[in-house]
N, C-alpha and C. Protein backbone atom coordinates (compact mmCIF):
# COMPACT_ATOMS: atom_id res chain seq x y z
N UNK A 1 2.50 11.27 -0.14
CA UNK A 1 2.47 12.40 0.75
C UNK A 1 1.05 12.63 1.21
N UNK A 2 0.86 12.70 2.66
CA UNK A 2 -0.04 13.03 2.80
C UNK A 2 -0.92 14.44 2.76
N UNK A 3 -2.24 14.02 2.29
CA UNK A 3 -2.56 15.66 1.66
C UNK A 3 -3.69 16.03 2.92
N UNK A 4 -4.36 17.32 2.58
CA UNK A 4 -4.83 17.98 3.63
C UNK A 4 -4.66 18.32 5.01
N UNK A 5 -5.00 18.63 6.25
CA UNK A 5 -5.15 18.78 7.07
C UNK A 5 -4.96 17.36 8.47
N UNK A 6 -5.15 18.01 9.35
CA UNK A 6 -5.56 16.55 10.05
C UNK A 6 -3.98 15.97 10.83
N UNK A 7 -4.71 14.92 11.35
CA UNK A 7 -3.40 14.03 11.91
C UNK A 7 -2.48 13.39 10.97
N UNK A 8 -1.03 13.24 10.66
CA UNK A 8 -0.39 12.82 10.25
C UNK A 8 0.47 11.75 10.66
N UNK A 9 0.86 10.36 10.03
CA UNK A 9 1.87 9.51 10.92
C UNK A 9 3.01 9.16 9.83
N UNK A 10 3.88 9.05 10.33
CA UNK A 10 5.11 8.81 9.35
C UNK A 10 4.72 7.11 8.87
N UNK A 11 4.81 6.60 8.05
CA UNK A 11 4.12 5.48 8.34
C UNK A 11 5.18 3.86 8.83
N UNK A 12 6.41 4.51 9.53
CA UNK A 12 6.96 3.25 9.95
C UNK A 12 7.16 3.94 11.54
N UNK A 13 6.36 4.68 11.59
CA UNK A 13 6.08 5.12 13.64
C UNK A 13 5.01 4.10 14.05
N UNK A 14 6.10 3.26 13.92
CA UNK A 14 5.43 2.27 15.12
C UNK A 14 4.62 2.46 16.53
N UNK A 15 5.53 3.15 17.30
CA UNK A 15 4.63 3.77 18.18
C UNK A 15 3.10 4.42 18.02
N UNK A 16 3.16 5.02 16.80
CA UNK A 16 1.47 6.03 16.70
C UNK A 16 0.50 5.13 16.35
N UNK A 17 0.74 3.04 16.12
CA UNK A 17 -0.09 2.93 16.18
C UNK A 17 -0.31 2.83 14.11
N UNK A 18 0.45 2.86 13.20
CA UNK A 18 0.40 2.80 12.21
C UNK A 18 -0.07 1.26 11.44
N UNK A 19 0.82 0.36 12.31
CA UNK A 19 0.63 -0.58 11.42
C UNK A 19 -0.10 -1.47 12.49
N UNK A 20 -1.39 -1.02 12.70
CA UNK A 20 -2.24 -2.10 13.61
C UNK A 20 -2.80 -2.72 12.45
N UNK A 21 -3.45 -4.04 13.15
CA UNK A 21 -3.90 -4.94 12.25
C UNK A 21 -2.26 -6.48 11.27
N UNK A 22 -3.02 -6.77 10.04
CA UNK A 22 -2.34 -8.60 10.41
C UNK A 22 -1.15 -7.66 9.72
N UNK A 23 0.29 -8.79 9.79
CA UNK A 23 1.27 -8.51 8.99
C UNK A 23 1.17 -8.48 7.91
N UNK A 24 0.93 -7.96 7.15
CA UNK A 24 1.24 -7.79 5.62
C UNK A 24 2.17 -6.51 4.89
N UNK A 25 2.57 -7.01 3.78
CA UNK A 25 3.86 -6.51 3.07
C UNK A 25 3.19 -4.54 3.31
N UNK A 26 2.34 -4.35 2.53
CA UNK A 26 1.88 -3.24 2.39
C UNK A 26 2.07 -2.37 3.65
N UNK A 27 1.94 -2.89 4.97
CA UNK A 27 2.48 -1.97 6.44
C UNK A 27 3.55 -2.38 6.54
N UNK A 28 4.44 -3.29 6.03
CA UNK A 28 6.03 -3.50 6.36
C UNK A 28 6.78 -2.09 5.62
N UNK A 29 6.26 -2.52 4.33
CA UNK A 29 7.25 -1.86 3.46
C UNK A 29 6.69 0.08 3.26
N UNK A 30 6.33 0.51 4.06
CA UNK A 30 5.70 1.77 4.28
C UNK A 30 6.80 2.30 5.33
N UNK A 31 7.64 2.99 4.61
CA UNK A 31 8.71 3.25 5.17
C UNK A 31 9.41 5.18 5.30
N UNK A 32 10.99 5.97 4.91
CA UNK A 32 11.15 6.41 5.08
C UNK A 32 10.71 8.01 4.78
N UNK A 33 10.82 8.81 3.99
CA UNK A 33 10.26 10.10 4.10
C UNK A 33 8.48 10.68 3.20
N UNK A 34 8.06 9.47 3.15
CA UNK A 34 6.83 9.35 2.81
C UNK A 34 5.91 9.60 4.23
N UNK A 35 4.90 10.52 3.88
CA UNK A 35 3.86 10.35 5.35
C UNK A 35 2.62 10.43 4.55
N UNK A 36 1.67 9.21 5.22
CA UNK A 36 0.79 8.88 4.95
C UNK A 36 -0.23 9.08 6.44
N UNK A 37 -1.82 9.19 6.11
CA UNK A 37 -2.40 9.26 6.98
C UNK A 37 -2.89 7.89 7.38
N UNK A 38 -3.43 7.89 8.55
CA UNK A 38 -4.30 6.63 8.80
C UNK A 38 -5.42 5.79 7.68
N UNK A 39 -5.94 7.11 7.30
CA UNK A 39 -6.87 6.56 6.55
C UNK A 39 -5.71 6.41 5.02
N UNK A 40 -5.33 7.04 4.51
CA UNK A 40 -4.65 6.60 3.27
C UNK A 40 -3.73 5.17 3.76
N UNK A 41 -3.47 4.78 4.81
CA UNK A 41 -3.28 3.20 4.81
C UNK A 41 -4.21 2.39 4.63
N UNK A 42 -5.32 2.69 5.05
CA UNK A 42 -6.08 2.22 4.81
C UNK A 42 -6.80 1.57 3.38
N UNK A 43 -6.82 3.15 2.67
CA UNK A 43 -6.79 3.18 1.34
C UNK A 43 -5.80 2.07 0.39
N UNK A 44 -4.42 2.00 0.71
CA UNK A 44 -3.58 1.39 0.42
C UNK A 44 -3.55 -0.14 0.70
N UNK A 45 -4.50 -0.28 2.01
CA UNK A 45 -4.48 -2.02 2.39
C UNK A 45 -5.58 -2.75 1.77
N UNK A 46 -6.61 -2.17 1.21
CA UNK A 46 -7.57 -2.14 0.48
C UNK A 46 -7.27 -2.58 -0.69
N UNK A 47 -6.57 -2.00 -1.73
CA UNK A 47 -6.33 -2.20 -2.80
C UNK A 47 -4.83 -3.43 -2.86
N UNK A 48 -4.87 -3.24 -1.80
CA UNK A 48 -3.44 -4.07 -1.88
C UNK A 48 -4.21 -5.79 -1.72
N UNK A 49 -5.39 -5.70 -1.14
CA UNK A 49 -6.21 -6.90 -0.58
C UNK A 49 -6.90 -7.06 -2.29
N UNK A 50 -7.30 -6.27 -2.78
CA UNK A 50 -8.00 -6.18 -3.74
C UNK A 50 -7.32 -7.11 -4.57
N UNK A 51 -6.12 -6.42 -5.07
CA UNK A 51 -4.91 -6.89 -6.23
C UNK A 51 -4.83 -8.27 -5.78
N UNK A 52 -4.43 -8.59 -3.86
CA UNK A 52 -4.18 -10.22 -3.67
C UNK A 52 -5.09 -11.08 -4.55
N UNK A 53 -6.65 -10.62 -4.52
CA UNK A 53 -7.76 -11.27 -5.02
C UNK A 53 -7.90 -11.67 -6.33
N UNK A 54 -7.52 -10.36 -6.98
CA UNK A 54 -7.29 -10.53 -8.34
C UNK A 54 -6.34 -11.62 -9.37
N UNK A 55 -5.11 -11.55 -8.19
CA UNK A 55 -4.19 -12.34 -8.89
C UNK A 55 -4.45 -13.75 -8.17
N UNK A 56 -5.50 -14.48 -6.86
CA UNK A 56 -5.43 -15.56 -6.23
C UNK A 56 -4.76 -15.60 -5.69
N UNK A 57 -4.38 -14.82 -4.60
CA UNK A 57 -2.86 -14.84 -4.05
C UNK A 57 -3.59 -14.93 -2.41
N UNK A 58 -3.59 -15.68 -1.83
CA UNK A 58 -3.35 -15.79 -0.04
C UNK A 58 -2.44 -15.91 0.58
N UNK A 59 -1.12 -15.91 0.27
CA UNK A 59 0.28 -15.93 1.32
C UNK A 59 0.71 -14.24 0.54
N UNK A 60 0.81 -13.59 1.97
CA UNK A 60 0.97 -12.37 1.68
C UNK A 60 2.95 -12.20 2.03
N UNK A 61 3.31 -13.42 2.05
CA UNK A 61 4.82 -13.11 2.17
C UNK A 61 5.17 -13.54 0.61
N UNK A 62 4.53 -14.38 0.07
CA UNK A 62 4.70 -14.45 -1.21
C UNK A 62 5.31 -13.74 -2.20
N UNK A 63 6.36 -13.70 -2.53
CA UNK A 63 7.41 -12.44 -3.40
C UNK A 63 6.60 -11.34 -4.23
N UNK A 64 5.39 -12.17 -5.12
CA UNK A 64 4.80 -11.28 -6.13
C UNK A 64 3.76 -10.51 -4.76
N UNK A 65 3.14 -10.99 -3.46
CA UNK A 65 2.74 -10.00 -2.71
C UNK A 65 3.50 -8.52 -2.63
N UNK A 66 4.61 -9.18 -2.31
CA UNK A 66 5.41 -8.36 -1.94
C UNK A 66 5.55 -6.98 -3.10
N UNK A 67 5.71 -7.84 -4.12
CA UNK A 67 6.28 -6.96 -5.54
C UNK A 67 4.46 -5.54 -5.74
N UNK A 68 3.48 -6.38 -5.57
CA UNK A 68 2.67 -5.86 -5.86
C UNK A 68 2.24 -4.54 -4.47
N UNK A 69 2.74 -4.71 -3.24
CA UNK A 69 2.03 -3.73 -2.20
C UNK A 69 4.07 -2.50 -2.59
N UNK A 70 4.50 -2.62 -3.18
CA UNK A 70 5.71 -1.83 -3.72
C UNK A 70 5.15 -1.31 -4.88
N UNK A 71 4.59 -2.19 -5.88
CA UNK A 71 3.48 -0.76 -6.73
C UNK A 71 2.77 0.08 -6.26
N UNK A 72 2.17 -0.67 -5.12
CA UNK A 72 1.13 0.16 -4.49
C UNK A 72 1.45 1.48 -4.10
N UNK A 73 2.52 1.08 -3.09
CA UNK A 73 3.24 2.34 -2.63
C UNK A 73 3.28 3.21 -3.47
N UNK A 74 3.80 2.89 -4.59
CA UNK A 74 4.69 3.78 -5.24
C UNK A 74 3.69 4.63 -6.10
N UNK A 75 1.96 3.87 -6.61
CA UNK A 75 1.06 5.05 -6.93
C UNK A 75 0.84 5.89 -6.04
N UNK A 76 0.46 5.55 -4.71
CA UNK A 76 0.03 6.00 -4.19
C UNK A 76 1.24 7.37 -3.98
N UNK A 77 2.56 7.08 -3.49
CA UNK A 77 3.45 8.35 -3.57
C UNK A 77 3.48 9.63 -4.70
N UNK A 78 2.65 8.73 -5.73
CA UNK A 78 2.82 10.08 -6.88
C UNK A 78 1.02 10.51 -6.41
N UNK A 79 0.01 10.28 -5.53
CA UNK A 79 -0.87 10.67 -5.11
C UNK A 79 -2.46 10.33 -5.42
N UNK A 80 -2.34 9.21 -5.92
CA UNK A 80 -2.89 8.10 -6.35
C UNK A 80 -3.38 7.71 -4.81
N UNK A 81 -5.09 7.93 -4.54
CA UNK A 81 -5.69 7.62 -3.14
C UNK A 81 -7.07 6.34 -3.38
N UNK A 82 -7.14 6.11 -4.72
CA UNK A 82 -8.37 5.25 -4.82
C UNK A 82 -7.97 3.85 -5.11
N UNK A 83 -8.71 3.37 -4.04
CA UNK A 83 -8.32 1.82 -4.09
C UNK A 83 -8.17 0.92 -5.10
N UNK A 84 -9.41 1.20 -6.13
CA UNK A 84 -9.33 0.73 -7.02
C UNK A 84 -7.95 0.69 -8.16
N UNK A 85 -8.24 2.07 -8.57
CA UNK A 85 -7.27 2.34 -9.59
C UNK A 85 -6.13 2.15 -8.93
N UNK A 86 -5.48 2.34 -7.45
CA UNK A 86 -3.90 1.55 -7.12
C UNK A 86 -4.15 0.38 -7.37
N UNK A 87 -5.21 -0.53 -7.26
CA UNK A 87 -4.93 -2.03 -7.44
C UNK A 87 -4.79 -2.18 -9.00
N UNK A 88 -5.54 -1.58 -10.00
CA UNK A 88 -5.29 -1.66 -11.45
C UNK A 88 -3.96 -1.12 -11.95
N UNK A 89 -3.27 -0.14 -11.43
CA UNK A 89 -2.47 0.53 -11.62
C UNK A 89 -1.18 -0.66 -11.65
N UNK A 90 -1.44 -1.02 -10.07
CA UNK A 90 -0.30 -1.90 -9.42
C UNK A 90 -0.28 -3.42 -10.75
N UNK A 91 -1.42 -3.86 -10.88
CA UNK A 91 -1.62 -4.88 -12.01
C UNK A 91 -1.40 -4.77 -13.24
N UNK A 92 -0.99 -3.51 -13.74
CA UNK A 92 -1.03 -2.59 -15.31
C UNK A 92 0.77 -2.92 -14.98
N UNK A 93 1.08 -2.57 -13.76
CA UNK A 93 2.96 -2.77 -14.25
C UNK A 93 3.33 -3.87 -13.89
N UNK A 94 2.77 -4.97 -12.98
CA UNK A 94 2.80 -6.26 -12.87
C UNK A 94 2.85 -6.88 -14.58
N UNK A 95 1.98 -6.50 -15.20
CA UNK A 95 1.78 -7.37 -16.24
C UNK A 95 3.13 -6.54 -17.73
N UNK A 96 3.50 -5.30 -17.53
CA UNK A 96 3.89 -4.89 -18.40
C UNK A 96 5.31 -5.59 -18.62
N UNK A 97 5.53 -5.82 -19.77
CA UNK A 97 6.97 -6.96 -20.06
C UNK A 97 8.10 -5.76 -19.64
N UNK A 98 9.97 -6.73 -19.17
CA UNK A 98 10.12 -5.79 -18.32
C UNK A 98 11.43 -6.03 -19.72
C-alpha cells in the first residue's frame, strides 16, 4: 500500500506509465488492489535486481525470477520499502525448507 501523500498509480495502469522500462517479472506481476507509488516500484525493481545478483540469475523469465519478484511483492505489501532488506527478506523464504 502506498503510504503518504503524493501521486498514486495502481500498479497494473498501464496507461499512467507504471511499468516503463525492460520486461521483468517484478512490473508483470504488480497487480490487483495493491497501489504502489512510482518510486516504491522503483524500490521494488531494485531489490528485485539485487536478489537476481545474489542468486546469479540473468534470465528474468526464469521460474525462480519469477518466484523471487512474488516475495518481493509480498514484503513489500506488508510495508517493507528498503531495497535491501526486500531482497534479504525475499532470499530468507527462498531458502526456508517448504
Amino acid at each position: 500500500m502506498a503510504r503518504g501523500g503524493g501521486q498514486h498509480y495502481l500498479a497494473s495502469d498501464q496507461s499512467r506509465g507504471a511499468y516503463a522500462g525492460p520486461d521483468v517479472p517484478i512490473r508483470m506481476l504488480l497487480h490487483g488492489d495493491v497501489w504502489f507509488t512510482p518510486e516504491d516500484i522503483a524500490v521494488l525493481t531494485a531489490a528485485f535486481e539485487l536478489a537476481l545478483s545474489k542468486v546469479e540469475l540473468a534470465d528474468r523469465q526464469d521460474p525462480l525470477a519469477v518466484i523471487l519478484a512474488k516475495f518481493i511483492i509480498e514484503l513489500a505489501k506488508e510495508g517493507e520499502r528498503d531495497p535491501d532488506r526486500l531482497c534479504e527478506g525475499a532470499l530468507k523464504i527462498l531458502r526456508k525448507p517448504r
